[in-house]
PDB file of N, CA and C in Angstrom:
ATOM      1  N   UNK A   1      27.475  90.238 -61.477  1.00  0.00           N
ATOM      2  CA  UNK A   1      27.011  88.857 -61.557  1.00  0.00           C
ATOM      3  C   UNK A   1      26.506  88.331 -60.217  1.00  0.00           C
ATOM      4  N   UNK A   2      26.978  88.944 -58.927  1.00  0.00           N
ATOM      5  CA  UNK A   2      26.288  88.423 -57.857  1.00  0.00           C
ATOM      6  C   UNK A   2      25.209  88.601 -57.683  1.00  0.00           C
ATOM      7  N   UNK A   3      24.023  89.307 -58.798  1.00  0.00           N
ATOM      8  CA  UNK A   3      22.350  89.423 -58.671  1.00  0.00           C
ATOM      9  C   UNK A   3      22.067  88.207 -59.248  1.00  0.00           C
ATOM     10  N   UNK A   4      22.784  87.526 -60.099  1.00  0.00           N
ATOM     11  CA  UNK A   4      22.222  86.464 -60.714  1.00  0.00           C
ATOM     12  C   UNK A   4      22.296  85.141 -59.944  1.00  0.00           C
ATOM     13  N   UNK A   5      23.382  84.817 -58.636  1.00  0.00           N
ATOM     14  CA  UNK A   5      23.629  83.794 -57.971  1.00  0.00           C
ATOM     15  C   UNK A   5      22.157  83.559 -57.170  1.00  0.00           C
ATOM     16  N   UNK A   6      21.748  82.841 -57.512  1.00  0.00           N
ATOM     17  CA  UNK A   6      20.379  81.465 -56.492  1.00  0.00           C
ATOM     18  C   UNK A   6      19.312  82.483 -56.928  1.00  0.00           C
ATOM     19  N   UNK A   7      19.046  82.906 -58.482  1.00  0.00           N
ATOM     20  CA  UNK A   7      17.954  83.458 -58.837  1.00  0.00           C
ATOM     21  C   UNK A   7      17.330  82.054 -59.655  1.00  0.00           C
ATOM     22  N   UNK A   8      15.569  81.971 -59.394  1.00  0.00           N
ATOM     23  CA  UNK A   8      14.604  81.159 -60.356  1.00  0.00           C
ATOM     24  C   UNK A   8      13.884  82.141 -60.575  1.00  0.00           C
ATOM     25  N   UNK A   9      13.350  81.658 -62.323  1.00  0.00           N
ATOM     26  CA  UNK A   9      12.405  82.725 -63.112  1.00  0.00           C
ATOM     27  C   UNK A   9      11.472  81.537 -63.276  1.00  0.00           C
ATOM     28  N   UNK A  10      10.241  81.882 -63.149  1.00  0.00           N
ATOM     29  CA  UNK A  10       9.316  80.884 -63.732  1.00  0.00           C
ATOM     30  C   UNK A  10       8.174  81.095 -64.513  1.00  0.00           C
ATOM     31  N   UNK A  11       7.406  80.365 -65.338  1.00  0.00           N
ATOM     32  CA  UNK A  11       6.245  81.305 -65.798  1.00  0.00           C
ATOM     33  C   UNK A  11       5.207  79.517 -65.690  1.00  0.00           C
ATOM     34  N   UNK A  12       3.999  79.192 -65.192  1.00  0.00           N
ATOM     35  CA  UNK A  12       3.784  78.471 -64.897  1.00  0.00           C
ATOM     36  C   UNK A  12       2.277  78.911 -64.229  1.00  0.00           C
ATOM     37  N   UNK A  13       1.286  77.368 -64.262  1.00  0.00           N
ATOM     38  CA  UNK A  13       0.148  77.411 -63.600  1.00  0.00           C
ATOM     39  C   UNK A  13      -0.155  76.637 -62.329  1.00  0.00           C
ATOM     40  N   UNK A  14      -0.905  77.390 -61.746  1.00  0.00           N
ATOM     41  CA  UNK A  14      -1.230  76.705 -60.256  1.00  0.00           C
ATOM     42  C   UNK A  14      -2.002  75.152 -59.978  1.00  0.00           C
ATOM     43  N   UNK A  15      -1.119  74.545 -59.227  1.00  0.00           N
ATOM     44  CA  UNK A  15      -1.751  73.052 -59.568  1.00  0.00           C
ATOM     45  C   UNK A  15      -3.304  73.276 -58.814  1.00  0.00           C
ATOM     46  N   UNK A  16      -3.053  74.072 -57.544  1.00  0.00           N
ATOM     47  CA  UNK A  16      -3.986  73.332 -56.427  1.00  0.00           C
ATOM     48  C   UNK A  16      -4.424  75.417 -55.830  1.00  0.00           C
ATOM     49  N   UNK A  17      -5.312  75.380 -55.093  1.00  0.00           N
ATOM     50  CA  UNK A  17      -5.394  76.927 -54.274  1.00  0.00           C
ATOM     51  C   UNK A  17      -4.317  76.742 -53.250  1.00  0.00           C
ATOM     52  N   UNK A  18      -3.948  78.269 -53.535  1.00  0.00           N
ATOM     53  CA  UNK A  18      -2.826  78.470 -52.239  1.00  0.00           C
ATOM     54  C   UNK A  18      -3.184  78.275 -50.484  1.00  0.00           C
ATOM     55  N   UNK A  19      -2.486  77.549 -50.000  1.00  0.00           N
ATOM     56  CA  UNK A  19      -2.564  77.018 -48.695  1.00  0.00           C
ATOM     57  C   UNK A  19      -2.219  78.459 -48.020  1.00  0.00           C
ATOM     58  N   UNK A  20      -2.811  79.054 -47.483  1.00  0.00           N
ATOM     59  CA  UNK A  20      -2.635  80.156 -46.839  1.00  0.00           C
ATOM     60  C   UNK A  20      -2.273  80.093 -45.122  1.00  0.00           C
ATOM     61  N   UNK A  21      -1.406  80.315 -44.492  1.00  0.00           N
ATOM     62  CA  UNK A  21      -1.524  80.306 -42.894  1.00  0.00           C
ATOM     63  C   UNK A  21      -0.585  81.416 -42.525  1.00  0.00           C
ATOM     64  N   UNK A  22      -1.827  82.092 -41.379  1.00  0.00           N
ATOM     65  CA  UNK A  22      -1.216  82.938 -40.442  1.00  0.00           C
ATOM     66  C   UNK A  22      -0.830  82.402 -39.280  1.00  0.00           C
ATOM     67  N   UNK A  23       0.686  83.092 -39.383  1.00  0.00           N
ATOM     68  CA  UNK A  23       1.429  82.870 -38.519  1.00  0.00           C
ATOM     69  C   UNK A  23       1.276  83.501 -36.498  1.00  0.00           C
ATOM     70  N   UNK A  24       1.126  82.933 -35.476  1.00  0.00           N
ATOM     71  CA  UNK A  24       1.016  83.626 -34.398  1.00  0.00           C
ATOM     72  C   UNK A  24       1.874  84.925 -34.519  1.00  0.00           C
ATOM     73  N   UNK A  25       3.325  85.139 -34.890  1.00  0.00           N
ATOM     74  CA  UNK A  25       4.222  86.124 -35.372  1.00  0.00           C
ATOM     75  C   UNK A  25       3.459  87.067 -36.149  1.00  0.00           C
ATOM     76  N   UNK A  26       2.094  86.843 -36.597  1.00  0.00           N
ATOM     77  CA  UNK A  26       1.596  88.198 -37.630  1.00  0.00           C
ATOM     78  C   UNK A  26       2.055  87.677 -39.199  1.00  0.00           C
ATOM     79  N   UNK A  27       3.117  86.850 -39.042  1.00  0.00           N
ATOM     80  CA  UNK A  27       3.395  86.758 -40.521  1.00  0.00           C
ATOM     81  C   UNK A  27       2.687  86.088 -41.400  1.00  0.00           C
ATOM     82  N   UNK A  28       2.182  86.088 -42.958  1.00  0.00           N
ATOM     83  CA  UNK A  28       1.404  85.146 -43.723  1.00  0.00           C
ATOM     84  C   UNK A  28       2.354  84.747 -44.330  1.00  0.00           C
ATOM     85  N   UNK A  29       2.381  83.154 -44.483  1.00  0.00           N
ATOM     86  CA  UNK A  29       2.796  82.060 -45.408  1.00  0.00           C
ATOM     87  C   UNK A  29       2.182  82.112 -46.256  1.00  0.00           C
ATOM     88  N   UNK A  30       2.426  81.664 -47.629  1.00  0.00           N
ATOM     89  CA  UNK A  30       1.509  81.011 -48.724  1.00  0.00           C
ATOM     90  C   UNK A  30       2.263  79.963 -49.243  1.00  0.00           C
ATOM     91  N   UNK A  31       1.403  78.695 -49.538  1.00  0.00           N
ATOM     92  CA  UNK A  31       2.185  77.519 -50.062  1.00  0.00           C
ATOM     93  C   UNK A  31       1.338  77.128 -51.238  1.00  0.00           C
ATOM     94  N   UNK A  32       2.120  76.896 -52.601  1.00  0.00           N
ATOM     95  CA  UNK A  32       1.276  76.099 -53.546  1.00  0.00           C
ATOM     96  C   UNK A  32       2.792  75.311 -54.442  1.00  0.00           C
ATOM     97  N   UNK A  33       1.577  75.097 -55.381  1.00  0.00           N
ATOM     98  CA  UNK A  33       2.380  74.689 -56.565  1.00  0.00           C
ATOM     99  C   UNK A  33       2.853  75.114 -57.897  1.00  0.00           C
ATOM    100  N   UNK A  34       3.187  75.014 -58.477  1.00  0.00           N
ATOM    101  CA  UNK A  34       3.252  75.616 -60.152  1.00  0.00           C
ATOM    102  C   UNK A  34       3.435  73.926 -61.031  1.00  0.00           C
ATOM    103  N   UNK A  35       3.054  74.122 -62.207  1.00  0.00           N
ATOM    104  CA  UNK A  35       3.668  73.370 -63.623  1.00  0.00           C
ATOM    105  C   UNK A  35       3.893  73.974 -64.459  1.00  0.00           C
ATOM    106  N   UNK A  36       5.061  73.727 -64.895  1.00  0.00           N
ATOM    107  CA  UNK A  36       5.568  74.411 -66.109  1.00  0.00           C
ATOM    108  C   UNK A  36       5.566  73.185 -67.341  1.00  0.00           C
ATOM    109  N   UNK A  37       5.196  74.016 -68.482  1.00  0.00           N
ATOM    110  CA  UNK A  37       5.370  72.729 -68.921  1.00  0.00           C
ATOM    111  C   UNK A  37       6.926  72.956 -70.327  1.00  0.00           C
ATOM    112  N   UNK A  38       6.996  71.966 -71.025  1.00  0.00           N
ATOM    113  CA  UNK A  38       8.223  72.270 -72.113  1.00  0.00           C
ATOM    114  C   UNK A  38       7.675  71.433 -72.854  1.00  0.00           C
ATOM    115  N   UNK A  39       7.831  71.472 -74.477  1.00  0.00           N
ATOM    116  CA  UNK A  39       7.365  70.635 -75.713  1.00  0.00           C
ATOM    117  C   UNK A  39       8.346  70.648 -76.245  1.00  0.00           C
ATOM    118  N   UNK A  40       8.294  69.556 -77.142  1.00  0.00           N
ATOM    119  CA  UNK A  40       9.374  68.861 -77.821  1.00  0.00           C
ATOM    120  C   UNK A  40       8.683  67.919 -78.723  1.00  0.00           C
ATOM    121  N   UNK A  41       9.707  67.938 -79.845  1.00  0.00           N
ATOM    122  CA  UNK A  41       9.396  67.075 -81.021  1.00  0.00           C
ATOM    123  C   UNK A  41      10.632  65.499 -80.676  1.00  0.00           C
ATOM    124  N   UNK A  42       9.697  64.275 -80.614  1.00  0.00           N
ATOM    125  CA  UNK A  42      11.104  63.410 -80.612  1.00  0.00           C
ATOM    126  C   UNK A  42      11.191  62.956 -81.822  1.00  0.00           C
ATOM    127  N   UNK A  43      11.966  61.605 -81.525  1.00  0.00           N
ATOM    128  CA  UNK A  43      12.810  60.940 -82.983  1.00  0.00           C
ATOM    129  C   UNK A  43      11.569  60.508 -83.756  1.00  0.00           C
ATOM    130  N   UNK A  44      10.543  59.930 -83.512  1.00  0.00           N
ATOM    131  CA  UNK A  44       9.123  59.551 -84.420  1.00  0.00           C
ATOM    132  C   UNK A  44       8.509  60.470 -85.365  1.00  0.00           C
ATOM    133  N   UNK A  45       8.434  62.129 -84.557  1.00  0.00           N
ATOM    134  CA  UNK A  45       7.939  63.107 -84.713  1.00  0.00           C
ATOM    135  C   UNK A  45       6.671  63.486 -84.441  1.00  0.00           C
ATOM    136  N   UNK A  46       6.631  62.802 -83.187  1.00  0.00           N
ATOM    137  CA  UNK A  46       5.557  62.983 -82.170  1.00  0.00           C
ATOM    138  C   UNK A  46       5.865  64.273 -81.164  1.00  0.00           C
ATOM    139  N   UNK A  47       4.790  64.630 -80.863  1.00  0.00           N
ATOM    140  CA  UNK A  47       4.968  66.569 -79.880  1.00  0.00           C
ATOM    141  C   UNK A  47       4.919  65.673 -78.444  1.00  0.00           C
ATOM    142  N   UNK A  48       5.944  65.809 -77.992  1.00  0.00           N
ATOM    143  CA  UNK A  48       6.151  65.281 -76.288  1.00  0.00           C
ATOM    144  C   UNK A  48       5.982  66.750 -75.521  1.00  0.00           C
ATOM    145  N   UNK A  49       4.805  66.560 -74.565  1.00  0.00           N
ATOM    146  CA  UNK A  49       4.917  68.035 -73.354  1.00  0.00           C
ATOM    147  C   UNK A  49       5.418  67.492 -71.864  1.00  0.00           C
ATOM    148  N   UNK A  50       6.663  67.724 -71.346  1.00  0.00           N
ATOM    149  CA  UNK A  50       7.106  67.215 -70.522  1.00  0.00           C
ATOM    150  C   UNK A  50       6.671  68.447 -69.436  1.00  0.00           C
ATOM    151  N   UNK A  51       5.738  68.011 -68.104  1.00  0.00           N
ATOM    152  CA  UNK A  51       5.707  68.747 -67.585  1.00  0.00           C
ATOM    153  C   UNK A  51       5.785  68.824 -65.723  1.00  0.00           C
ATOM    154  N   UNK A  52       7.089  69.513 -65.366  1.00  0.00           N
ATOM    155  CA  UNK A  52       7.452  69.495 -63.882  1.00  0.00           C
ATOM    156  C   UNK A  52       6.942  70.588 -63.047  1.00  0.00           C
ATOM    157  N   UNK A  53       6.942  70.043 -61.661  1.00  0.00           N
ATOM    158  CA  UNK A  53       6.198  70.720 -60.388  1.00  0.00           C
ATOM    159  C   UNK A  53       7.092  71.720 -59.929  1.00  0.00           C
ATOM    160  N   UNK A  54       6.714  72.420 -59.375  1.00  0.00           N
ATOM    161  CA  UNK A  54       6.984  73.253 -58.321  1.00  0.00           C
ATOM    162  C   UNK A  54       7.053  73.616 -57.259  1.00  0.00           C
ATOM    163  N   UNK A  55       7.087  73.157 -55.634  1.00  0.00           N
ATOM    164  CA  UNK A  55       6.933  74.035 -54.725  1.00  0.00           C
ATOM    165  C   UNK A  55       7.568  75.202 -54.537  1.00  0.00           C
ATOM    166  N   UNK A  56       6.232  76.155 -54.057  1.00  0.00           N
ATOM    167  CA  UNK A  56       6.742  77.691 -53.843  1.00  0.00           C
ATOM    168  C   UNK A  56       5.900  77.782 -52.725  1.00  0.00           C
ATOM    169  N   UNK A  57       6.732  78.898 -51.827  1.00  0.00           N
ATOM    170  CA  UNK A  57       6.511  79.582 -50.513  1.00  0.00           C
ATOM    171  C   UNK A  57       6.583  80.955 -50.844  1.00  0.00           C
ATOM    172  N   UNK A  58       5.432  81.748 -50.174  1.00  0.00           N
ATOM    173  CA  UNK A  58       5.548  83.063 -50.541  1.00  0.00           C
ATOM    174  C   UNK A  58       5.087  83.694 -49.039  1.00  0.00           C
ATOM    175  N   UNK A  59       6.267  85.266 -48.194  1.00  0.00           N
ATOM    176  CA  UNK A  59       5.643  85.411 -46.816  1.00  0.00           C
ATOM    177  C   UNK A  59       5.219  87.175 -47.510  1.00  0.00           C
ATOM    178  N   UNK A  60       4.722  87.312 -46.064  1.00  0.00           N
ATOM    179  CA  UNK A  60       4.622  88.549 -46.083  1.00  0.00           C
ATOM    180  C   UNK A  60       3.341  89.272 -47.157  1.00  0.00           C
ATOM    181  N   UNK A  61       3.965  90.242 -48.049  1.00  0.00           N
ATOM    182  CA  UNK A  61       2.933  90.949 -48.593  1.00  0.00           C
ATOM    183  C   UNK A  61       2.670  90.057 -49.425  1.00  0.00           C
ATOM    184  N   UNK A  62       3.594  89.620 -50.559  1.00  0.00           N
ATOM    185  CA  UNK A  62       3.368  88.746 -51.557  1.00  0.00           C
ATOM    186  C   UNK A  62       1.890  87.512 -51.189  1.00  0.00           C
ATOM    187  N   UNK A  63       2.807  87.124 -49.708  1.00  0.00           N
ATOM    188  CA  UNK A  63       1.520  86.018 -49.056  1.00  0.00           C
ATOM    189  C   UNK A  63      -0.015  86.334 -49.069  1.00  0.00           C
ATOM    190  N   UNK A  64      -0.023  87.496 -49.258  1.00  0.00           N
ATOM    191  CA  UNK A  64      -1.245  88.528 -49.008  1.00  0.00           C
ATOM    192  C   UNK A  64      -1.861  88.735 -50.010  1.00  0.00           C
ATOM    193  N   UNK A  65      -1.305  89.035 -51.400  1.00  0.00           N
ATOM    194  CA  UNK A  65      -1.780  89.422 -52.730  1.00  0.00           C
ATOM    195  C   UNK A  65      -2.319  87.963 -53.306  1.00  0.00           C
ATOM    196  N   UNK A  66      -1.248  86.420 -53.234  1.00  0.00           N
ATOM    197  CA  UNK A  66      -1.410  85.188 -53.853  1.00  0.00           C
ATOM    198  C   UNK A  66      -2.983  85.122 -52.464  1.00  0.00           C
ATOM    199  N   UNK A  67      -3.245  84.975 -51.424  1.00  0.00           N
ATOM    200  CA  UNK A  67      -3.759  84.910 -50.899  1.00  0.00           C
ATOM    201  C   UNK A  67      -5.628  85.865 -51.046  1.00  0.00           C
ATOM    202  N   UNK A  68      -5.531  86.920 -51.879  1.00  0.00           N
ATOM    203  CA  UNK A  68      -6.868  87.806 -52.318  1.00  0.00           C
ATOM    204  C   UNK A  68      -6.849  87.420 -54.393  1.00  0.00           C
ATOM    205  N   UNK A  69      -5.759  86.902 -54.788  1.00  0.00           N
ATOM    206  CA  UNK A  69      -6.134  86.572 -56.076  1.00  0.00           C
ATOM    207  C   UNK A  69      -5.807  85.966 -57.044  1.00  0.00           C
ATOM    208  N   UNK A  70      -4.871  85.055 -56.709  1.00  0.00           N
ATOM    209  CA  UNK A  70      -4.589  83.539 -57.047  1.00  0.00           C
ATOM    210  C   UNK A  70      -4.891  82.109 -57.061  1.00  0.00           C
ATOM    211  N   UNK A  71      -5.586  81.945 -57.661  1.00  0.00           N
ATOM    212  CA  UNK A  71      -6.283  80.820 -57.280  1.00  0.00           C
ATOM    213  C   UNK A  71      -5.966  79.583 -58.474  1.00  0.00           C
ATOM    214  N   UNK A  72      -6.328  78.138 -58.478  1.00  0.00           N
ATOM    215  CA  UNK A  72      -5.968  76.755 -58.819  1.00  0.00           C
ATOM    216  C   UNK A  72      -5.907  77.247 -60.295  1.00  0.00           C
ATOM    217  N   UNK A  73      -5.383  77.378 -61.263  1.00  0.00           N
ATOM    218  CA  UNK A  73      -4.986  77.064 -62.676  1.00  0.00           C
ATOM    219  C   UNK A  73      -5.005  78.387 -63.020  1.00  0.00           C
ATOM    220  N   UNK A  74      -4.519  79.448 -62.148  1.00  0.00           N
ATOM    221  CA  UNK A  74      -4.072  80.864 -62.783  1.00  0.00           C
ATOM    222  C   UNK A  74      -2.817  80.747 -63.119  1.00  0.00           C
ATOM    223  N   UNK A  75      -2.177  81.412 -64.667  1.00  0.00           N
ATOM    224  CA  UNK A  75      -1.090  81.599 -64.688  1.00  0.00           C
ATOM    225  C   UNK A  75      -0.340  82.103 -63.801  1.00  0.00           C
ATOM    226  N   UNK A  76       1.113  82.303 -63.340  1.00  0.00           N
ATOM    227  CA  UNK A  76       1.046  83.352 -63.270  1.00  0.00           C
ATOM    228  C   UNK A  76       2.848  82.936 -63.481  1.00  0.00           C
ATOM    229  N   UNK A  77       3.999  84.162 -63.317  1.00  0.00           N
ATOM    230  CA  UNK A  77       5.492  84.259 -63.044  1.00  0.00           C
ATOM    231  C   UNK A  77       6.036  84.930 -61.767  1.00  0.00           C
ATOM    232  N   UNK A  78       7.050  83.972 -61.445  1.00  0.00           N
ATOM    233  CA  UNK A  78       7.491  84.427 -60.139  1.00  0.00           C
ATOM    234  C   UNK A  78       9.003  84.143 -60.418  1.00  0.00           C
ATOM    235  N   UNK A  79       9.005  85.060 -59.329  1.00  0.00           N
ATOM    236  CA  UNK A  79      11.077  85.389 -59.409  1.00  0.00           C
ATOM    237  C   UNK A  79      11.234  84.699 -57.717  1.00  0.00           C
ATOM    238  N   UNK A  80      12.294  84.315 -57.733  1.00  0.00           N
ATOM    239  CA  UNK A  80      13.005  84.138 -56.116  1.00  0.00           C
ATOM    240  C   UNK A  80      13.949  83.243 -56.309  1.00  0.00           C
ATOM    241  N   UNK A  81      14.170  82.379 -54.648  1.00  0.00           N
ATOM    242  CA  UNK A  81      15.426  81.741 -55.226  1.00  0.00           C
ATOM    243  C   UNK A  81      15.247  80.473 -54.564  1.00  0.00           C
ATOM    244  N   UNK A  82      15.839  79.676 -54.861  1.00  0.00           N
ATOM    245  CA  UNK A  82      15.730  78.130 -54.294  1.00  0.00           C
ATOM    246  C   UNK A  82      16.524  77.431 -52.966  1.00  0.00           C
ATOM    247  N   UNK A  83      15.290  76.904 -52.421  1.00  0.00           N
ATOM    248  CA  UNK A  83      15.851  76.530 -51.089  1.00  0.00           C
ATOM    249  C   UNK A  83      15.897  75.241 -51.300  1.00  0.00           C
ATOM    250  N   UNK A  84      16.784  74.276 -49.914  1.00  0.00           N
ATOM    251  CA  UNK A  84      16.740  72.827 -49.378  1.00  0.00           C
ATOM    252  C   UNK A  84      16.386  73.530 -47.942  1.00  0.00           C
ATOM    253  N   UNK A  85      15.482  72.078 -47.571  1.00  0.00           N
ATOM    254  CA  UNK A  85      15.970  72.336 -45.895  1.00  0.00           C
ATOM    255  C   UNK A  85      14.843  70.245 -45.652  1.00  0.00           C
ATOM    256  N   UNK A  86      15.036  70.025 -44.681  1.00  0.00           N
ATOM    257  CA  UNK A  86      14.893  68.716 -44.197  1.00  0.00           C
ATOM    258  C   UNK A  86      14.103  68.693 -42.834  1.00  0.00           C
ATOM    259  N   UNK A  87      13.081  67.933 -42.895  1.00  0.00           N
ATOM    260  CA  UNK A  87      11.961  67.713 -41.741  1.00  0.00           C
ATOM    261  C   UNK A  87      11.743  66.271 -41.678  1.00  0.00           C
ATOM    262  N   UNK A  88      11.306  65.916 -39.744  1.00  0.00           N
ATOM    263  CA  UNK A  88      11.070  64.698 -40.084  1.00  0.00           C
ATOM    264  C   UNK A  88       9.471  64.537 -39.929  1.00  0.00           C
ATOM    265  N   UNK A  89       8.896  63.299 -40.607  1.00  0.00           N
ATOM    266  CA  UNK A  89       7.577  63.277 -40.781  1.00  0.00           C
ATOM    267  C   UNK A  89       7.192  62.435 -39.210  1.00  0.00           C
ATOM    268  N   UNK A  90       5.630  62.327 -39.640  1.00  0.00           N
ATOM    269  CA  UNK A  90       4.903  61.732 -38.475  1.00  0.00           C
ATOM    270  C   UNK A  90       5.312  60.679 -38.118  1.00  0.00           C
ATOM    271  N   UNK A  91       6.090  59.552 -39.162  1.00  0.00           N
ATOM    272  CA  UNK A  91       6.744  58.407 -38.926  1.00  0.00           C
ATOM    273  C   UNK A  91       8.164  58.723 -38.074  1.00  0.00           C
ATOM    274  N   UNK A  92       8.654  59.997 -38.205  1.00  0.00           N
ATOM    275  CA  UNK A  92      10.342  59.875 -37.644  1.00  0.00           C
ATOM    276  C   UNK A  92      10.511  59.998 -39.357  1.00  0.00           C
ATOM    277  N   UNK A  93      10.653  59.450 -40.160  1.00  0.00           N
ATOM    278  CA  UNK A  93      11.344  59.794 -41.368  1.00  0.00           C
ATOM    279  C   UNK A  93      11.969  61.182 -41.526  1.00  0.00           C
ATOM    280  N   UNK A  94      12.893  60.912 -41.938  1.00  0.00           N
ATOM    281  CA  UNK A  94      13.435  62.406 -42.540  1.00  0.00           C
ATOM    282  C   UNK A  94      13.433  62.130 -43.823  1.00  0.00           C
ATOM    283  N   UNK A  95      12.820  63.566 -44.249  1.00  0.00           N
ATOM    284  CA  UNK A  95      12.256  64.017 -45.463  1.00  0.00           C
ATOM    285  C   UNK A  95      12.983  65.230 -46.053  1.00  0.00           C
ATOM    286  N   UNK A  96      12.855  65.414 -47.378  1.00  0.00           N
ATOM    287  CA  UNK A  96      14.109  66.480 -47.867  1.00  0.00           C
ATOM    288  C   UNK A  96      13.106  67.680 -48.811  1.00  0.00           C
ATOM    289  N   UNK A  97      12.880  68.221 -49.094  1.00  0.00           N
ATOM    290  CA  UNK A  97      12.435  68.885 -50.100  1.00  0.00           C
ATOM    291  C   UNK A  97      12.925  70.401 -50.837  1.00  0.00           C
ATOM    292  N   UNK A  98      12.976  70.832 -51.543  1.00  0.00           N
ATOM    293  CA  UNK A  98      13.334  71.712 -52.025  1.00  0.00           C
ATOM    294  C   UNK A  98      12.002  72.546 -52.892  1.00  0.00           C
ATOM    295  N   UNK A  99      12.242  74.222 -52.305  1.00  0.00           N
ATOM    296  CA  UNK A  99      11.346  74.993 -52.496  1.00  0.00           C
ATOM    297  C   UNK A  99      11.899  76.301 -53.157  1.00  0.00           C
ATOM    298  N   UNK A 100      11.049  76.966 -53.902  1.00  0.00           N
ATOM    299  CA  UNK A 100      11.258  78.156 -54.382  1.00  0.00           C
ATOM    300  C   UNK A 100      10.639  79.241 -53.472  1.00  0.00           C
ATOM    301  N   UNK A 101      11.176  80.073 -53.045  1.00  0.00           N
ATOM    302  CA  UNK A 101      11.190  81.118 -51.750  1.00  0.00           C
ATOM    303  C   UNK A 101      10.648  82.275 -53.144  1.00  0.00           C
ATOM    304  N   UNK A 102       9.527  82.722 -53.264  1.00  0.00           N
ATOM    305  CA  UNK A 102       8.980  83.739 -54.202  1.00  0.00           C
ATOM    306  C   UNK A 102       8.906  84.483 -53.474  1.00  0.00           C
ATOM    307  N   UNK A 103       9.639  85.887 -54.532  1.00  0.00           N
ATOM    308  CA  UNK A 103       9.824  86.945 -54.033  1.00  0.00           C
ATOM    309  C   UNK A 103       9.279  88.482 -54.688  1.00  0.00           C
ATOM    310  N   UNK A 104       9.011  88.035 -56.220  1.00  0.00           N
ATOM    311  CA  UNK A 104       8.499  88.565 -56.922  1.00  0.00           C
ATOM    312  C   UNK A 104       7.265  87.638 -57.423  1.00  0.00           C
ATOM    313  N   UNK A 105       5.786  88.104 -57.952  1.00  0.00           N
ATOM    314  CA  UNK A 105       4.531  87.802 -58.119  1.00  0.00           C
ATOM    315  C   UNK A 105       4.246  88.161 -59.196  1.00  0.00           C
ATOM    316  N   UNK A 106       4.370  87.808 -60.300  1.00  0.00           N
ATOM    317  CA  UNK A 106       3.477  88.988 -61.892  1.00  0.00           C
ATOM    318  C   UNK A 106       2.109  87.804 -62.319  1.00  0.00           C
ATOM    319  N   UNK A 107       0.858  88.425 -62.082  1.00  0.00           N
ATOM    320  CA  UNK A 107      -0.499  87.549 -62.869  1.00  0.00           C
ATOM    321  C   UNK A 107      -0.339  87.649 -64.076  1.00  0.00           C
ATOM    322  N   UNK A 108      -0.850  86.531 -64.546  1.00  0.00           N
ATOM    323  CA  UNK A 108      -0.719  86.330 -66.128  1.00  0.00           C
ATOM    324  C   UNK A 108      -2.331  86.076 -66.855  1.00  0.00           C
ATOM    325  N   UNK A 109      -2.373  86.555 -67.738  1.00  0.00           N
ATOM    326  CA  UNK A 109      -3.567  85.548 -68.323  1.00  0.00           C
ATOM    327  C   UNK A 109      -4.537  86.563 -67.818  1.00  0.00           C
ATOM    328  N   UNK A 110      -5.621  86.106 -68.026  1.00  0.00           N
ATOM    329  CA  UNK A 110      -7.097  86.163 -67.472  1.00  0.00           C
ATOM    330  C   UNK A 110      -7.228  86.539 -66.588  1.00  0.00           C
TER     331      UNK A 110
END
């Protein structure tokens, strides 16, 4: 059971093109988004599609592959696991966000 602790599965489309940056270190980042969506019938019997975001970070090779063939409204599924971490903005604000650290890449679709 300890493979399953701080695992996300997702299957989902790209909001926006992946923000790509190389790192002085050699390393590639990739930053985007996903939506997933979920449907549901409510009490009227109207089809409700409730649908939430994603941030995902992807380094290294992965950064490399989303980076030659991923692009804005490709499916696709990714495995990894979920982070917090806290920055402050241009104001001084501290800001919180939480990200999915992708570790696995599968294209979907088209």
């Amino acid at each position: 059971m300890n493979t399953l602790r701080n695992k996300v599965q997702l299957i989902g489309n790209l909001g926006n093109d992946p923000e790509i940056i190389n790192l002085e270190s050699g390393k590639t980042l990739a930053k985007f988004n996903i939506a997933t969506n979920e449907s549901y019938t409510n009490a009227k019997g109207e089809k409700i599609t409730d649908t939430q975001w994603h941030n995902v970070v992807a380094w290294g090779k992965t950064a490399q592959i989303i980076e030659k063939y991923v692009t804005k409204g490709k499916e696709v599924a990714i495995e990894g696991k979920l982070t917090s971490r806290s920055y402050d903005d241009k104001d001084g604000n501290k800001r919180y966000i939480t990200e999915v650290v992708c570790s696995e890449l599968l294209m979907l679709g088209k």
